[in-house]
PDB file of N, CA and C in Angstrom:
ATOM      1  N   UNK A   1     -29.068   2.873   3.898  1.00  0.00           N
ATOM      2  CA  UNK A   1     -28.430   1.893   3.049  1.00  0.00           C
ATOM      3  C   UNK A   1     -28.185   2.441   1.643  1.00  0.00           C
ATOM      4  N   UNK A   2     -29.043   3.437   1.163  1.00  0.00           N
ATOM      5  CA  UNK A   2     -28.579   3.947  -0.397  1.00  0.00           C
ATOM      6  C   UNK A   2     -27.802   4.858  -0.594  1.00  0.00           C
ATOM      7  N   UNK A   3     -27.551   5.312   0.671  1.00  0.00           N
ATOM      8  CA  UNK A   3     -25.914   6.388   0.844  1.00  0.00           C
ATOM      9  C   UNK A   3     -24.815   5.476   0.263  1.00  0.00           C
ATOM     10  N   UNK A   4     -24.495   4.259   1.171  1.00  0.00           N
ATOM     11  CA  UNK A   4     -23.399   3.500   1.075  1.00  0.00           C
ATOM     12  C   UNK A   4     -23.192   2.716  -0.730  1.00  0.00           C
ATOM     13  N   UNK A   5     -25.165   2.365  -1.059  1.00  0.00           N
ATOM     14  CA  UNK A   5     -24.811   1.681  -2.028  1.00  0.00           C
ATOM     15  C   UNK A   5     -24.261   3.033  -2.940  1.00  0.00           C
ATOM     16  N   UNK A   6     -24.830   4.339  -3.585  1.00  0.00           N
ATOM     17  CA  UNK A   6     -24.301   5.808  -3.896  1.00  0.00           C
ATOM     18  C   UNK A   6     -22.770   6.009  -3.787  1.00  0.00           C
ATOM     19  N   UNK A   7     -22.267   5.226  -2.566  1.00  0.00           N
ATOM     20  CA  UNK A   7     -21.033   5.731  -2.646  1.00  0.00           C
ATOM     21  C   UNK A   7     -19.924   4.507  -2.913  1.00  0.00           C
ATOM     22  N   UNK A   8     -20.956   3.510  -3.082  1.00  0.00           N
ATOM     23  CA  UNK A   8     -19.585   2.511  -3.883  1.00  0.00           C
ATOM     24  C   UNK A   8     -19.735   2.656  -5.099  1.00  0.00           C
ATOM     25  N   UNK A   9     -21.399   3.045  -5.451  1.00  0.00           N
ATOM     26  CA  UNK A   9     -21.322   3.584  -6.733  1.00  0.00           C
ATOM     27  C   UNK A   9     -20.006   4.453  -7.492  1.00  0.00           C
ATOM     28  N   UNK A  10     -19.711   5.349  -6.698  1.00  0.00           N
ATOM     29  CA  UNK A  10     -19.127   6.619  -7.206  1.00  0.00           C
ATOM     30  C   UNK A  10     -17.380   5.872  -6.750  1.00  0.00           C
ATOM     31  N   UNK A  11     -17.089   4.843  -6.079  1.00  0.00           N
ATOM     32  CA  UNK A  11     -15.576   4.687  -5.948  1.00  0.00           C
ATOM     33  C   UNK A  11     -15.450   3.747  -7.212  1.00  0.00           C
ATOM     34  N   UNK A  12     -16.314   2.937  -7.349  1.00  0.00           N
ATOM     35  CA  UNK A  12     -16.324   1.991  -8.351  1.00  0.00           C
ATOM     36  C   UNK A  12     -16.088   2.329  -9.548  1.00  0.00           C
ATOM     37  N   UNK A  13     -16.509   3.340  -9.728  1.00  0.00           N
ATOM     38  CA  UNK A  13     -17.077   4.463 -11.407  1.00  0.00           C
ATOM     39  C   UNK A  13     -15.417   5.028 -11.236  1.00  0.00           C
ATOM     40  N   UNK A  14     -14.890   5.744 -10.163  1.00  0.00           N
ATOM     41  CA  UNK A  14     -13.624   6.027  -9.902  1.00  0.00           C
ATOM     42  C   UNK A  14     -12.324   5.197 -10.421  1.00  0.00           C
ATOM     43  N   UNK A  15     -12.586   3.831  -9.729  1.00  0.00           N
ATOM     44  CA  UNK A  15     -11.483   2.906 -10.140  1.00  0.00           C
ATOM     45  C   UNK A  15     -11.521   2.430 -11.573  1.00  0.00           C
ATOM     46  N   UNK A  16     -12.341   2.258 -12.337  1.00  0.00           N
ATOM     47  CA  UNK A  16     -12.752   1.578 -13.423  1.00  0.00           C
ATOM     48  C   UNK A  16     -12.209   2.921 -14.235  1.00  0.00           C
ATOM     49  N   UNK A  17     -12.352   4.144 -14.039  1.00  0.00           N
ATOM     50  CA  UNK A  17     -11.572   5.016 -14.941  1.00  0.00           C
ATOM     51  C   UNK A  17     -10.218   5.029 -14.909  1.00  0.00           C
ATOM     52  N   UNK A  18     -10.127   5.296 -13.761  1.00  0.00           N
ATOM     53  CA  UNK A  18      -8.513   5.024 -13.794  1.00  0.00           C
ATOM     54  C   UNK A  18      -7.560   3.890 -14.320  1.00  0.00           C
ATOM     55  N   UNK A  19      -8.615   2.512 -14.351  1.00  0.00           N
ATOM     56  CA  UNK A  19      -8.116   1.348 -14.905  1.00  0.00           C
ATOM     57  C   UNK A  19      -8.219   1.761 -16.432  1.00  0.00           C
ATOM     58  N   UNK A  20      -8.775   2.665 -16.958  1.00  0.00           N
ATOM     59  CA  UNK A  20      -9.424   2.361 -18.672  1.00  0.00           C
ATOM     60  C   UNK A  20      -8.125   3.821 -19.115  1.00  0.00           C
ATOM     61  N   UNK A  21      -8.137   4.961 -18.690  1.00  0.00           N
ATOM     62  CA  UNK A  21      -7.614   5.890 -18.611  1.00  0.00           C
ATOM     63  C   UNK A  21      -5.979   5.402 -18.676  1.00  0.00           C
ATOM     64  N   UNK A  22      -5.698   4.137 -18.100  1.00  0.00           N
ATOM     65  CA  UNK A  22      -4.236   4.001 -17.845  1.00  0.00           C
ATOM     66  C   UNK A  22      -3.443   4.821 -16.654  1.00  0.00           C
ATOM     67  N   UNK A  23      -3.641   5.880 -15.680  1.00  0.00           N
ATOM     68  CA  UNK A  23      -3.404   6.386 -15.177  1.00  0.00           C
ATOM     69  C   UNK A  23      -2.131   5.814 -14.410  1.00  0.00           C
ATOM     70  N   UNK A  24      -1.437   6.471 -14.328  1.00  0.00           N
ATOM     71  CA  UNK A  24       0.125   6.603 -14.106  1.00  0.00           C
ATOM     72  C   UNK A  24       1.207   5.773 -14.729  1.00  0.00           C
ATOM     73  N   UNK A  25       0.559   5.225 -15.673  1.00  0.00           N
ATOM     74  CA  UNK A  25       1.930   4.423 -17.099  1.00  0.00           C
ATOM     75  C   UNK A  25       2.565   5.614 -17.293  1.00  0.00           C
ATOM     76  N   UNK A  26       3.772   4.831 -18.076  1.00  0.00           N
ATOM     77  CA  UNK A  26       4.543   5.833 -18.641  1.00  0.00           C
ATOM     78  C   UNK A  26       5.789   4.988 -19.069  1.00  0.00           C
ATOM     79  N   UNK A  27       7.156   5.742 -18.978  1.00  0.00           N
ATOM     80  CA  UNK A  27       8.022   5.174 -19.162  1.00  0.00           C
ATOM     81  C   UNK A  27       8.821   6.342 -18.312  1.00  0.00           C
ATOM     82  N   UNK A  28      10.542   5.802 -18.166  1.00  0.00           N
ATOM     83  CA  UNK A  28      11.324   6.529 -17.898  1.00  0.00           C
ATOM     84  C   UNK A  28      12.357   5.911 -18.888  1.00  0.00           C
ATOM     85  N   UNK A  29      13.495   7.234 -19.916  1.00  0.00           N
ATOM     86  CA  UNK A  29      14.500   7.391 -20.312  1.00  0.00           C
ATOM     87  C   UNK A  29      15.529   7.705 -19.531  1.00  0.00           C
ATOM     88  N   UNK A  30      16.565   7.035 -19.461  1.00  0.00           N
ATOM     89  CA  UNK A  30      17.600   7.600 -18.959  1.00  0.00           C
ATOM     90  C   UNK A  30      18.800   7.878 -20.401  1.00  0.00           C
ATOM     91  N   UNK A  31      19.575   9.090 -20.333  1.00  0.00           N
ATOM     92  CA  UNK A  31      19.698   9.732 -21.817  1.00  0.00           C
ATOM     93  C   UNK A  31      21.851   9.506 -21.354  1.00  0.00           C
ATOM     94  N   UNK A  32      22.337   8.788 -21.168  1.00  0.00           N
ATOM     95  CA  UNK A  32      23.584   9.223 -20.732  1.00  0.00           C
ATOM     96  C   UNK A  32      24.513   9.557 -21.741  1.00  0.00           C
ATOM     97  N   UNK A  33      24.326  10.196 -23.272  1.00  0.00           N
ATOM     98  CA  UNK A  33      24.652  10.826 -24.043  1.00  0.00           C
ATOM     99  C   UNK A  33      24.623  12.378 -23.373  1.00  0.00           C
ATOM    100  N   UNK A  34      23.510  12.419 -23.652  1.00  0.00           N
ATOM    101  CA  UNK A  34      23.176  14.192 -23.270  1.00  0.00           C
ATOM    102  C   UNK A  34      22.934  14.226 -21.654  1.00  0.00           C
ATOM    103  N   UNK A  35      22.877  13.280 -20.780  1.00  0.00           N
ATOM    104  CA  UNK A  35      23.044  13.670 -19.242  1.00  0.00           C
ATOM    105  C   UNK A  35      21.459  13.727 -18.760  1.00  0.00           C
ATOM    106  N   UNK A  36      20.609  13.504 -19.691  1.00  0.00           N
ATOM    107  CA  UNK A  36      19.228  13.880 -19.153  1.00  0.00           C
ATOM    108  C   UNK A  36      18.466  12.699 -18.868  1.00  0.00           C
ATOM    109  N   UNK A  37      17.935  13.108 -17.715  1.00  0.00           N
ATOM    110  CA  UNK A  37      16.741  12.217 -17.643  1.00  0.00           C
ATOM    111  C   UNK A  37      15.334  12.430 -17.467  1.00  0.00           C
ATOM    112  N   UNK A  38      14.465  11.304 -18.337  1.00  0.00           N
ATOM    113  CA  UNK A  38      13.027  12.031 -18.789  1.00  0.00           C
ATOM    114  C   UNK A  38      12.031  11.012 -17.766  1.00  0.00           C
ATOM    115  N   UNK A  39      11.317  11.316 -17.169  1.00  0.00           N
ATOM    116  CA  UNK A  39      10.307  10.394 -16.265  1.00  0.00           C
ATOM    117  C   UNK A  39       8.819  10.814 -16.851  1.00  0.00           C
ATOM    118  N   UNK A  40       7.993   9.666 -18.155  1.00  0.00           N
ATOM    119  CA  UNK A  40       6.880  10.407 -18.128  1.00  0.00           C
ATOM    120  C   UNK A  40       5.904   9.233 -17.798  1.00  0.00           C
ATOM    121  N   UNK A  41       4.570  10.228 -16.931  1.00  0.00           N
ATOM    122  CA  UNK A  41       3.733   9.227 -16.891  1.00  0.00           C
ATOM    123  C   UNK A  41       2.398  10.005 -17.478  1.00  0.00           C
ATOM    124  N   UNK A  42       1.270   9.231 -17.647  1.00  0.00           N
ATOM    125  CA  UNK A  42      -0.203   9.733 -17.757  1.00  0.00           C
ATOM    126  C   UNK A  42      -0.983   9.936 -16.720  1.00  0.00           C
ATOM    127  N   UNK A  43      -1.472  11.052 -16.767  1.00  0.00           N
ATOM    128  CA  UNK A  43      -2.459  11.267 -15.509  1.00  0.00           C
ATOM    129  C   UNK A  43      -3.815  11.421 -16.058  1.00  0.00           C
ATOM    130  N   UNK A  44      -5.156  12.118 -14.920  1.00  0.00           N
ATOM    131  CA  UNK A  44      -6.232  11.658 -15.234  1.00  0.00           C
ATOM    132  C   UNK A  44      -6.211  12.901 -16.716  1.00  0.00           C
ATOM    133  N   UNK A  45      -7.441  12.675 -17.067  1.00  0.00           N
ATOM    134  CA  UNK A  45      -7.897  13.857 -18.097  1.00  0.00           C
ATOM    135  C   UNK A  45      -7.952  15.034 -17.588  1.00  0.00           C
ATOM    136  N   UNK A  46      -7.255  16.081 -18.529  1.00  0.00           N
ATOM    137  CA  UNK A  46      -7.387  17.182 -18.330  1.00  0.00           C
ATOM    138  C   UNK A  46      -6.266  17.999 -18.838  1.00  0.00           C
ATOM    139  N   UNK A  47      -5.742  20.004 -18.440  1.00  0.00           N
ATOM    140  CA  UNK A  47      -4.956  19.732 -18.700  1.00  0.00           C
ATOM    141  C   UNK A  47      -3.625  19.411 -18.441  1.00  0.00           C
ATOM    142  N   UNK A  48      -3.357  18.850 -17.127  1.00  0.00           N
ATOM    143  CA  UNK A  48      -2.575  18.147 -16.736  1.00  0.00           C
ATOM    144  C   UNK A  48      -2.301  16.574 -16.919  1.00  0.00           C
ATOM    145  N   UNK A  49      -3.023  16.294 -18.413  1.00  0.00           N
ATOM    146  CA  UNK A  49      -2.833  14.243 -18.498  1.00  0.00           C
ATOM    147  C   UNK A  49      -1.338  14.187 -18.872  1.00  0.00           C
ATOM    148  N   UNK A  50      -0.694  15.035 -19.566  1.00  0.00           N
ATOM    149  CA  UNK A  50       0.514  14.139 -19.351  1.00  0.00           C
ATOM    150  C   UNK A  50       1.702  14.918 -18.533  1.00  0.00           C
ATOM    151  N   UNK A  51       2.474  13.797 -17.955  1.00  0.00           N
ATOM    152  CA  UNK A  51       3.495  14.377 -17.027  1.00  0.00           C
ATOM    153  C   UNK A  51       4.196  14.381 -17.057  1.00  0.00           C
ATOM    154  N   UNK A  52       5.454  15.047 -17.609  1.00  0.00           N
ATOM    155  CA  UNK A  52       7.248  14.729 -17.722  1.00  0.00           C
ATOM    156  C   UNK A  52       7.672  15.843 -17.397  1.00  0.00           C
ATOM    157  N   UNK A  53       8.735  15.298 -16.743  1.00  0.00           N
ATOM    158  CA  UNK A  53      10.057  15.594 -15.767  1.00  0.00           C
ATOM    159  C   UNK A  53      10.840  15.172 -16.313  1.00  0.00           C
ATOM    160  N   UNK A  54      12.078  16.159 -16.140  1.00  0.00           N
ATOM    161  CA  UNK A  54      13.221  16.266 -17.130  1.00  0.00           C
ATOM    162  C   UNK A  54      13.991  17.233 -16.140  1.00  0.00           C
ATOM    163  N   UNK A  55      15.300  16.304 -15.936  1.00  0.00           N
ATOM    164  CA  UNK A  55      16.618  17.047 -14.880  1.00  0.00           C
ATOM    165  C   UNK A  55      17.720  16.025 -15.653  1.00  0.00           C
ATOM    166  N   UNK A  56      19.103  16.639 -15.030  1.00  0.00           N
ATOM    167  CA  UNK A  56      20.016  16.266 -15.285  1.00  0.00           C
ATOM    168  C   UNK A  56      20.572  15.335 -14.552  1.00  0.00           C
ATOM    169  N   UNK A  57      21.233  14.242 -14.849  1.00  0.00           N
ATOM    170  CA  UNK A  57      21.733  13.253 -14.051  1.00  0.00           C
ATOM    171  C   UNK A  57      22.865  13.935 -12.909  1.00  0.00           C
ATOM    172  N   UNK A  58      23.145  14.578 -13.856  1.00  0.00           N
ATOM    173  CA  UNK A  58      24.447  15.257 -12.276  1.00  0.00           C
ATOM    174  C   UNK A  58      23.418  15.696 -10.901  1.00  0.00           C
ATOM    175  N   UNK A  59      22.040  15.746 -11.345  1.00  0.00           N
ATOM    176  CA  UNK A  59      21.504  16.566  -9.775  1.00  0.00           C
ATOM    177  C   UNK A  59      20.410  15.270  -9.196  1.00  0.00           C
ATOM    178  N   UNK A  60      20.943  13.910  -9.894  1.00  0.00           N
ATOM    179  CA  UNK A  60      20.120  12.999  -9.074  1.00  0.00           C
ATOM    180  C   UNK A  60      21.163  12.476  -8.179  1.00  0.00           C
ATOM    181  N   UNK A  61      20.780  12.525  -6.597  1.00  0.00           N
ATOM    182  CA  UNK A  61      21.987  12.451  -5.513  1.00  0.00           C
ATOM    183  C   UNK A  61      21.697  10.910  -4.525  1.00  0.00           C
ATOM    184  N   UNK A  62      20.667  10.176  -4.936  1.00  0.00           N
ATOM    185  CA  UNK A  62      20.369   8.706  -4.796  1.00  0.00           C
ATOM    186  C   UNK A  62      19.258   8.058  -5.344  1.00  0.00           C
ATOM    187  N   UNK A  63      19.192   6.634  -5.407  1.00  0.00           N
ATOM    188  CA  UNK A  63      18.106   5.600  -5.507  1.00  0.00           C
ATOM    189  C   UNK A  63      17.969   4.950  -3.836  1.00  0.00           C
ATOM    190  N   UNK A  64      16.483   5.389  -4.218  1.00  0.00           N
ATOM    191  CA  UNK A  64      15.881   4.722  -2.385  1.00  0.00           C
ATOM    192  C   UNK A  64      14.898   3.642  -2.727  1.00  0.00           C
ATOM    193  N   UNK A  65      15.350   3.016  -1.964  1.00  0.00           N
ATOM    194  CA  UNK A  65      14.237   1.855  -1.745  1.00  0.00           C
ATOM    195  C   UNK A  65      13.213   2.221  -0.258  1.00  0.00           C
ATOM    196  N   UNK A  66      11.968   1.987  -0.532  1.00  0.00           N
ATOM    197  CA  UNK A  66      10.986   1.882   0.807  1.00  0.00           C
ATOM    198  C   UNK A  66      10.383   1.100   0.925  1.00  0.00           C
ATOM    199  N   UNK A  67      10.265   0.357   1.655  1.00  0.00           N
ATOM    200  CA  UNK A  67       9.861  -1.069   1.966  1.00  0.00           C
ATOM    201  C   UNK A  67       9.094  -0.843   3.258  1.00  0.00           C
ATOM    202  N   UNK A  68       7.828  -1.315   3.087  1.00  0.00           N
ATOM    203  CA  UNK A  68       6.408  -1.142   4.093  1.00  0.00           C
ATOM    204  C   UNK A  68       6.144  -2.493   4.459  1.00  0.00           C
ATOM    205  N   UNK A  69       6.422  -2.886   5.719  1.00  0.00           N
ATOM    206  CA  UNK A  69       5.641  -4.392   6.088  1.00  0.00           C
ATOM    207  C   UNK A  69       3.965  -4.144   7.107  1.00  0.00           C
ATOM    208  N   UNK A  70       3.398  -5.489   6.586  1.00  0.00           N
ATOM    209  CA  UNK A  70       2.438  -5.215   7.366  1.00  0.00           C
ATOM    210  C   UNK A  70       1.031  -6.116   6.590  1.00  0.00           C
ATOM    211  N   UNK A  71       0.329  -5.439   6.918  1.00  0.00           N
ATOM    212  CA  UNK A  71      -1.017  -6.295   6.593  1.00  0.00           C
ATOM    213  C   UNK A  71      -0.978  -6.130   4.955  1.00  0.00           C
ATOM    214  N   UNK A  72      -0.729  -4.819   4.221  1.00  0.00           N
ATOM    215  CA  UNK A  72      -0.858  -4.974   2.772  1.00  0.00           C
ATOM    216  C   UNK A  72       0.656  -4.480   2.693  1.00  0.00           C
ATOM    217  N   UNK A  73       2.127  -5.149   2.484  1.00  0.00           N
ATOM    218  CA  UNK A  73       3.536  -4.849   2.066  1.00  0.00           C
ATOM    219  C   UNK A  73       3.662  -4.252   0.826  1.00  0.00           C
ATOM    220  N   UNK A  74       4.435  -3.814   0.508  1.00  0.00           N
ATOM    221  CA  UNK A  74       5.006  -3.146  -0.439  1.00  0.00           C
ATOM    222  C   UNK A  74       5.976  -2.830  -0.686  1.00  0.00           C
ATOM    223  N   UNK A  75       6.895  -2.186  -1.276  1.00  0.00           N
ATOM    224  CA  UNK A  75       7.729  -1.984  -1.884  1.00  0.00           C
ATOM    225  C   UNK A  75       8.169  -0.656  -2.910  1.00  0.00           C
ATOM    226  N   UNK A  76       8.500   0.740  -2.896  1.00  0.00           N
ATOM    227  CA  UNK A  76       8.705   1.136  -3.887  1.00  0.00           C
ATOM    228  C   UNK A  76       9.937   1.970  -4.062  1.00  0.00           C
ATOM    229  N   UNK A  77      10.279   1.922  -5.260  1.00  0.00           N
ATOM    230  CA  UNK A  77      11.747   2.777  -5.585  1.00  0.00           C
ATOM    231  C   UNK A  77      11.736   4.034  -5.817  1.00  0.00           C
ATOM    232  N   UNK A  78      12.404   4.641  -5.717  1.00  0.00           N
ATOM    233  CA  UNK A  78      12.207   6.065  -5.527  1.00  0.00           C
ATOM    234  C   UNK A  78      13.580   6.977  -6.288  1.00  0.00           C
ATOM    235  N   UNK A  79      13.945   8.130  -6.636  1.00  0.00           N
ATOM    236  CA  UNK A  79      14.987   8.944  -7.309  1.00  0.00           C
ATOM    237  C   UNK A  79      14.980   9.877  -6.645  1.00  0.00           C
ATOM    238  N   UNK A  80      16.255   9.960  -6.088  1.00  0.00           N
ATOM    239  CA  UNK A  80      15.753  11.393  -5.033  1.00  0.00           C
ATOM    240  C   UNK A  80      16.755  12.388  -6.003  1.00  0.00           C
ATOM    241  N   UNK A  81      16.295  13.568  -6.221  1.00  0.00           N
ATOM    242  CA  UNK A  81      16.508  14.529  -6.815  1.00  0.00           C
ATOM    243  C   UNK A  81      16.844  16.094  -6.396  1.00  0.00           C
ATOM    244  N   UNK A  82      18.046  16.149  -6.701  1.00  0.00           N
ATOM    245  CA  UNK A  82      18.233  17.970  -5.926  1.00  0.00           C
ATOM    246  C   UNK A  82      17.231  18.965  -6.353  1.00  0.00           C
ATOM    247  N   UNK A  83      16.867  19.289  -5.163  1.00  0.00           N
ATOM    248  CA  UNK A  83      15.687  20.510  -5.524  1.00  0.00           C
ATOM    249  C   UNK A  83      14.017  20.207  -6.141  1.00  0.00           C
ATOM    250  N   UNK A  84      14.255  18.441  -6.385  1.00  0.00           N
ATOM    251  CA  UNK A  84      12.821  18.278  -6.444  1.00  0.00           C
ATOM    252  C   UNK A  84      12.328  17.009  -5.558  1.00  0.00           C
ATOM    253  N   UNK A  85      13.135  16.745  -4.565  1.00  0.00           N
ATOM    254  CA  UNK A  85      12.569  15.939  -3.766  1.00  0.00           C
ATOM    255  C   UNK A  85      12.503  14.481  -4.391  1.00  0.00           C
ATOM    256  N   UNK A  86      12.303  13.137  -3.931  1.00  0.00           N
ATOM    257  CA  UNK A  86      11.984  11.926  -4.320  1.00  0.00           C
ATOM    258  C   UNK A  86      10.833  11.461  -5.145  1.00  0.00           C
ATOM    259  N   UNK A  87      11.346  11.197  -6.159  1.00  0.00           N
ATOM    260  CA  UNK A  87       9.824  11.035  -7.648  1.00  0.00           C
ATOM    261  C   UNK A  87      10.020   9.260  -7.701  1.00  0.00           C
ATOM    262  N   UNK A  88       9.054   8.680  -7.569  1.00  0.00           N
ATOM    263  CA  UNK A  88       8.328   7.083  -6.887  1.00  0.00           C
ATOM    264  C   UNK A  88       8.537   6.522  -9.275  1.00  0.00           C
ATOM    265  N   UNK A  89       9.565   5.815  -9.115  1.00  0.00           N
ATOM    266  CA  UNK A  89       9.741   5.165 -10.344  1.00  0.00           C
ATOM    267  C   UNK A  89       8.778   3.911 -10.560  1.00  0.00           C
ATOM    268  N   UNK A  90       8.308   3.360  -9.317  1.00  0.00           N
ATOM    269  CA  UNK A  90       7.978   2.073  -9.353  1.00  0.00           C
ATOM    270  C   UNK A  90       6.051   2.694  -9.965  1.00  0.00           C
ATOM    271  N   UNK A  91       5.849   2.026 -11.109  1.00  0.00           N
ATOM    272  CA  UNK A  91       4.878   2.436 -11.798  1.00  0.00           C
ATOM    273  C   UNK A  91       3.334   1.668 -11.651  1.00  0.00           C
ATOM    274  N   UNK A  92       2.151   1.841 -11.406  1.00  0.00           N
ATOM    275  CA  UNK A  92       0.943   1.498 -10.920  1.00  0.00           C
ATOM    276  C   UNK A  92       0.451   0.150 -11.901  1.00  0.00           C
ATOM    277  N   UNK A  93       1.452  -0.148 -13.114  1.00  0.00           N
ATOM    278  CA  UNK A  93       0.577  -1.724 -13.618  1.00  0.00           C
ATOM    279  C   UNK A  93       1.909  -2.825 -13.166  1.00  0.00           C
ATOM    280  N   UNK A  94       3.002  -2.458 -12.013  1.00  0.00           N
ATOM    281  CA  UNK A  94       3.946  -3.049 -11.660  1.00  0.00           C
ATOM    282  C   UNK A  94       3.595  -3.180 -10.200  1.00  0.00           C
ATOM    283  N   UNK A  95       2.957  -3.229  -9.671  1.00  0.00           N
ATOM    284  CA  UNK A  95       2.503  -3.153  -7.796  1.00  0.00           C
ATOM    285  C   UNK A  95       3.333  -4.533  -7.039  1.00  0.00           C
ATOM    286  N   UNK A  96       3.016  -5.542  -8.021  1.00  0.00           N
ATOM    287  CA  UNK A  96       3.675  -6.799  -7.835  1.00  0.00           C
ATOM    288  C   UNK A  96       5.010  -7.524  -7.643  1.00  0.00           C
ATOM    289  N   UNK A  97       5.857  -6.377  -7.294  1.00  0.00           N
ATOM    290  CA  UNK A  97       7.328  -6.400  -7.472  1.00  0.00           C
ATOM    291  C   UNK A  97       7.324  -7.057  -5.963  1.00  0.00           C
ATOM    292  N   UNK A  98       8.291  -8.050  -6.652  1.00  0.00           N
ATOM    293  CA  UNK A  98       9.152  -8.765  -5.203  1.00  0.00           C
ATOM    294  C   UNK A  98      10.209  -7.973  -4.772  1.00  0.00           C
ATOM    295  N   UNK A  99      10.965  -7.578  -3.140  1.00  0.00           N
ATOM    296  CA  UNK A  99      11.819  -7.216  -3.102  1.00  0.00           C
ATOM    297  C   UNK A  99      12.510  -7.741  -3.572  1.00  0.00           C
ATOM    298  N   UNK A 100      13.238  -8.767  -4.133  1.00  0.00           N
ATOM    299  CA  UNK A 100      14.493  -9.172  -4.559  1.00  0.00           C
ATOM    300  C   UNK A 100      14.491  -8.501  -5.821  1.00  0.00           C
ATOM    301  N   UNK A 101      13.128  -8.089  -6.830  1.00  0.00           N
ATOM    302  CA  UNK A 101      13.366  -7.621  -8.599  1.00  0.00           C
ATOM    303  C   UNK A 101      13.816  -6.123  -8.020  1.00  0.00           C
ATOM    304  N   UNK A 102      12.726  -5.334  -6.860  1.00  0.00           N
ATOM    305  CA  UNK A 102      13.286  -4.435  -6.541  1.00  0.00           C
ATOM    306  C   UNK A 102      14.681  -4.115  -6.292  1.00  0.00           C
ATOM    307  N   UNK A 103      15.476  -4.521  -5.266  1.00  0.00           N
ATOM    308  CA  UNK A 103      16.448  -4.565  -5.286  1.00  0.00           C
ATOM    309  C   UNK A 103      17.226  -4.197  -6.857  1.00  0.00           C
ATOM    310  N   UNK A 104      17.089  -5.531  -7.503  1.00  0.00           N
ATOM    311  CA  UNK A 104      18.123  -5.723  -8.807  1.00  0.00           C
ATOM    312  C   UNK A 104      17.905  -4.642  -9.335  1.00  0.00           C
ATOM    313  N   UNK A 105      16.762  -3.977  -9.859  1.00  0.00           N
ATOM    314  CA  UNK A 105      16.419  -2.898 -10.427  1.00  0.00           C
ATOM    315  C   UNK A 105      16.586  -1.962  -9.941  1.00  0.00           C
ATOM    316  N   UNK A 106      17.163  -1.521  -8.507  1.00  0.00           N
ATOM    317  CA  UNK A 106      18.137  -0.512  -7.775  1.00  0.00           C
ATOM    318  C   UNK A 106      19.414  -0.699  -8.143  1.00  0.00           C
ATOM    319  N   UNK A 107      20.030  -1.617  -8.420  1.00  0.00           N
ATOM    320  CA  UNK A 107      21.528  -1.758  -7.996  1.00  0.00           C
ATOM    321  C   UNK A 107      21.602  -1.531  -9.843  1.00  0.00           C
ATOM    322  N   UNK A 108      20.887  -2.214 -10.374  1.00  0.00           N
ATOM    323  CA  UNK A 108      21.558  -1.802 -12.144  1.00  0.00           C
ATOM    324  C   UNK A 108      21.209  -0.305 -12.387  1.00  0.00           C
ATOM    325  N   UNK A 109      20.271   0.429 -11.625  1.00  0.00           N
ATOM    326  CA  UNK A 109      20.402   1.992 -11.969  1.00  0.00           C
ATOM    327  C   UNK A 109      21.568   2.771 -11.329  1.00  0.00           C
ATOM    328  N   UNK A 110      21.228   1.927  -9.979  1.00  0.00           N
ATOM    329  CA  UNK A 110      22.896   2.542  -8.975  1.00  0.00           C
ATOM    330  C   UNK A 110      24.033   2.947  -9.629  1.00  0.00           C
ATOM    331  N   UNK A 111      24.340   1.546 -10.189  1.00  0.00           N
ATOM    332  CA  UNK A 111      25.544   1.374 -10.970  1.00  0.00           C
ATOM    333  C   UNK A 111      25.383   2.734 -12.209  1.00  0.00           C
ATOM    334  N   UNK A 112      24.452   2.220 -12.874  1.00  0.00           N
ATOM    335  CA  UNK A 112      24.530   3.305 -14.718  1.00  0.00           C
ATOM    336  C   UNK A 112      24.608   4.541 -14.045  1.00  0.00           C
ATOM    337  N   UNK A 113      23.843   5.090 -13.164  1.00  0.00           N
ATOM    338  CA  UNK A 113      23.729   6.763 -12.677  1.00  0.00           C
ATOM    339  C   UNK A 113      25.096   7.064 -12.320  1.00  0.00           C
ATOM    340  N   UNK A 114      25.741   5.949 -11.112  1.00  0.00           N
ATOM    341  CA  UNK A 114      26.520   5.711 -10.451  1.00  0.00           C
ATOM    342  C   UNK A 114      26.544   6.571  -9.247  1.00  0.00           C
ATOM    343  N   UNK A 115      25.483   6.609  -8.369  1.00  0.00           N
ATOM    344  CA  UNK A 115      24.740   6.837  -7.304  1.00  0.00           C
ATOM    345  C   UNK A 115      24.691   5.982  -6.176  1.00  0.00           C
ATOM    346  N   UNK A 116      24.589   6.376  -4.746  1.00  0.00           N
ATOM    347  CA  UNK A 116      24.351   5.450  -3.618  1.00  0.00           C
ATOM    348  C   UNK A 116      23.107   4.898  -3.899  1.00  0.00           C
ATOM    349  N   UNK A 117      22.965   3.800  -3.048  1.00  0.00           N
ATOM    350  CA  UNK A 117      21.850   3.203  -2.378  1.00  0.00           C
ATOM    351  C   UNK A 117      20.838   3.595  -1.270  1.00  0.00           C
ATOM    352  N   UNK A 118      19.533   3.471  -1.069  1.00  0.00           N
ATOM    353  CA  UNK A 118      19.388   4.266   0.567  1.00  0.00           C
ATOM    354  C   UNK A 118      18.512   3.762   0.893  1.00  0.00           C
ATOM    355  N   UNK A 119      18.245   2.785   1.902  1.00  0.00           N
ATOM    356  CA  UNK A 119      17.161   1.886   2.201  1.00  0.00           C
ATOM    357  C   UNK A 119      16.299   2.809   3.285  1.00  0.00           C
ATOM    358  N   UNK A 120      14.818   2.376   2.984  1.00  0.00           N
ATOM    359  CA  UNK A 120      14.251   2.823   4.564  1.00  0.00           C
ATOM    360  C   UNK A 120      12.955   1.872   4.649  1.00  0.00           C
TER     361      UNK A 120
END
């Protein structure tokens, strides 16, 4: 029994940092002056806490939506990017998104990028 209590110890101590830490806020710029776009978020301590990504709008080639049904649903948006694969926009103090905000918040980037749609 003091394994298990030890190891909620240690997930508990886990989550509570990550809640205090802020871990994965951020913001995203989209720059359509200069063509760039900046995606930054915070990660844990170290020296990798902060994270930005920076490409050009000409090499983002869609907005995806992924939509998970099931016992815990979800929802998240995604930027799929030439040469760097799909980077997840939908940010960790936003979990609560209805598909329908999702959606809207696809179709008004759709439009500004002026990019497809791509459901899965």
């Amino acid at each position: 029994m003091s394994f298990y209590g030890i190891a909620g110890l240690f997930i508990s101590s886990y989550l509570w940092c990550t809640i205090l830490w802020n871990v994965g806020s951020g913001y995203d710029q989209f720059d359509r002056k200069e063509g760039i776009v900046s995606i930054f978020r915070w990660g844990f301590p170290g020296i990798n806490r902060r994270i930005l990504l920076r490409f050009l709008m000409q090499d983002i080639q869609s907005i995806r939506i992924q939509n998970k049904e099931g016992i815990s649903p979800h929802c998240i948006l995604y930027i799929e990017v030439r040469g760097q694969g799909a980077i997840p926009l939908s940010r960790t103090n936003k979990t609560f998104l209805t598909l329908d905000k999702i959606e809207e918040k696809a179709a008004e980037l759709a439009y500004f990028l002026n990019v497809p749609i791509e459901v899965f």
